[in-house]
N, C-alpha and C. Protein backbone atom coordinates (compact mmCIF):
# COMPACT_ATOMS: atom_id res chain seq x y z
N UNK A 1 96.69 101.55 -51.14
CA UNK A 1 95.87 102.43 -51.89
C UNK A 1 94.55 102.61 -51.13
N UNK A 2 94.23 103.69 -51.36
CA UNK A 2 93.06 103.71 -50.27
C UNK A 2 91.98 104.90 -51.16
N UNK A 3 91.19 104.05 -51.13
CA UNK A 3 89.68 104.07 -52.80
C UNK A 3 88.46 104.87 -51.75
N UNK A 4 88.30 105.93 -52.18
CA UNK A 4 86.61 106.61 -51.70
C UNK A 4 85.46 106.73 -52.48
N UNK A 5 84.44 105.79 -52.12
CA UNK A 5 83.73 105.27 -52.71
C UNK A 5 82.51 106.92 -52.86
N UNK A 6 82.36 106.80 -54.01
CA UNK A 6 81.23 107.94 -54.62
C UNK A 6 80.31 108.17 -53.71
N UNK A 7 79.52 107.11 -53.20
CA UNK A 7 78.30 107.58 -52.28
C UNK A 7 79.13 107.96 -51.05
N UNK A 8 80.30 107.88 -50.07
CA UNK A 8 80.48 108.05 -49.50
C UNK A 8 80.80 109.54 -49.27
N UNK A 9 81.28 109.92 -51.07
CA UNK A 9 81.75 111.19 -50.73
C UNK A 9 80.47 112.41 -50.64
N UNK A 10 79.45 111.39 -51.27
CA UNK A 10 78.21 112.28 -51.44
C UNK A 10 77.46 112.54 -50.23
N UNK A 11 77.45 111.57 -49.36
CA UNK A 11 77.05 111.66 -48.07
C UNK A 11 77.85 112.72 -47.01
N UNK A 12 78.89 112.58 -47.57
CA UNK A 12 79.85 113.76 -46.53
C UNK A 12 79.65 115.23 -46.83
N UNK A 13 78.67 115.80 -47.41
CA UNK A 13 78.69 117.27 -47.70
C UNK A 13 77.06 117.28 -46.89
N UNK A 14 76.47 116.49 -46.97
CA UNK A 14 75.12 116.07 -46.25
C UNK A 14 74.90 117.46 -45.19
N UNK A 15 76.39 117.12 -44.70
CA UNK A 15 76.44 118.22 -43.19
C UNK A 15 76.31 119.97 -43.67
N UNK A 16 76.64 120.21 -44.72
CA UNK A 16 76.41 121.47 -45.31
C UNK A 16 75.03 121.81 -46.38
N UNK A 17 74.64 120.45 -46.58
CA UNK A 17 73.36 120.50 -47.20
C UNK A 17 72.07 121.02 -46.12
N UNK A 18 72.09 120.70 -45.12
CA UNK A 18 70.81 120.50 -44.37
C UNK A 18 70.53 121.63 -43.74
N UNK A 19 71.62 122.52 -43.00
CA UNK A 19 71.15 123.67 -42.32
C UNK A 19 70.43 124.75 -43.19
N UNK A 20 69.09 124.95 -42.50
CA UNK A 20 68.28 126.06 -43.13
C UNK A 20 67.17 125.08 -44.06
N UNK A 21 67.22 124.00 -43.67
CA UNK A 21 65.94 122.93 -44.26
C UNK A 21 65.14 122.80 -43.08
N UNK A 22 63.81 122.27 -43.77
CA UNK A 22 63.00 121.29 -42.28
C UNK A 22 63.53 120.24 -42.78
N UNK A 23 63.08 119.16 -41.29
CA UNK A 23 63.26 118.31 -41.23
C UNK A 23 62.76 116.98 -42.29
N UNK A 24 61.50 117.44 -42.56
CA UNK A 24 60.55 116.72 -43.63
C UNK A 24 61.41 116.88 -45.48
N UNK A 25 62.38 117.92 -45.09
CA UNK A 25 63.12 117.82 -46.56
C UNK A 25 64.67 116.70 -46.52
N UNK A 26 64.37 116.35 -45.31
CA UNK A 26 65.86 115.35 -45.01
C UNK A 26 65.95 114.16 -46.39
N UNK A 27 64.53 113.95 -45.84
CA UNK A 27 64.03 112.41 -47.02
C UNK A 27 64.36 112.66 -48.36
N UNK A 28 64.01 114.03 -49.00
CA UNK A 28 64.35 114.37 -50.48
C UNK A 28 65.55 114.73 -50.62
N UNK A 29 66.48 115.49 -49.98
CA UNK A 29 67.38 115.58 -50.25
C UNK A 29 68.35 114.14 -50.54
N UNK A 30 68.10 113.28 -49.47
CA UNK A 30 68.94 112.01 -49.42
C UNK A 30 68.79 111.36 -50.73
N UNK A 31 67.19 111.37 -50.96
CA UNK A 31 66.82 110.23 -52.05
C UNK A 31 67.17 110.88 -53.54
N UNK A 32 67.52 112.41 -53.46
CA UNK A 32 68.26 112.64 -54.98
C UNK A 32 70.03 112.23 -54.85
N UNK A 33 70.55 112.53 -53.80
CA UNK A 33 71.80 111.81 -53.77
C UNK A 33 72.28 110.53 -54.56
N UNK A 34 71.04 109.47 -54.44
CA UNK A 34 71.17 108.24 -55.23
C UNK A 34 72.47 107.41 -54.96
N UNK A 35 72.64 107.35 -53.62
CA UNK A 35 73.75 106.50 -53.24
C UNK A 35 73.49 105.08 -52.23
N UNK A 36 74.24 104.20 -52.68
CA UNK A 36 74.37 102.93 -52.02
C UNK A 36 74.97 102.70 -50.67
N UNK A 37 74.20 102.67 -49.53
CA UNK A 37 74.63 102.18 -48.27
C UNK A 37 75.85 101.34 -48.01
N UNK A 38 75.62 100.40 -48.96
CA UNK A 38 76.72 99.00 -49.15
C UNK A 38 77.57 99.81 -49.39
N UNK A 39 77.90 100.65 -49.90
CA UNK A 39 79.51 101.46 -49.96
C UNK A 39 79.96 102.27 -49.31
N UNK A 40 79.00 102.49 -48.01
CA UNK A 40 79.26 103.50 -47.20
C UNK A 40 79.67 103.07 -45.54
N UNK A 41 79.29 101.71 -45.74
CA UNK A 41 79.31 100.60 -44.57
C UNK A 41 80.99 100.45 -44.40
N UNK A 42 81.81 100.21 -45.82
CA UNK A 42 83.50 99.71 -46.05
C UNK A 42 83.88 100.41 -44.98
């Protein structure tokens, strides 16, 4: 069985979030995501 952990999946659209931002909006975008590293490490 093979489990995808929530923050992981939230981090993977990241790549379609960012184009057409500055750089200085990287930080806000990430920090509304609200996801755990520790689950993205597995």
């Amino acid at each position: 069985m093979k489990i995808r952990s929530p923050s992981f999946v939230n981090l993977s659209i990241l790549s379609h979030l960012l184009p057409g931002h500055m750089m200085s909006d990287t930080v806000s975008i990430l920090g509304s995501f609200d996801f755990v590293m520790g689950e993205c490490d597995r």
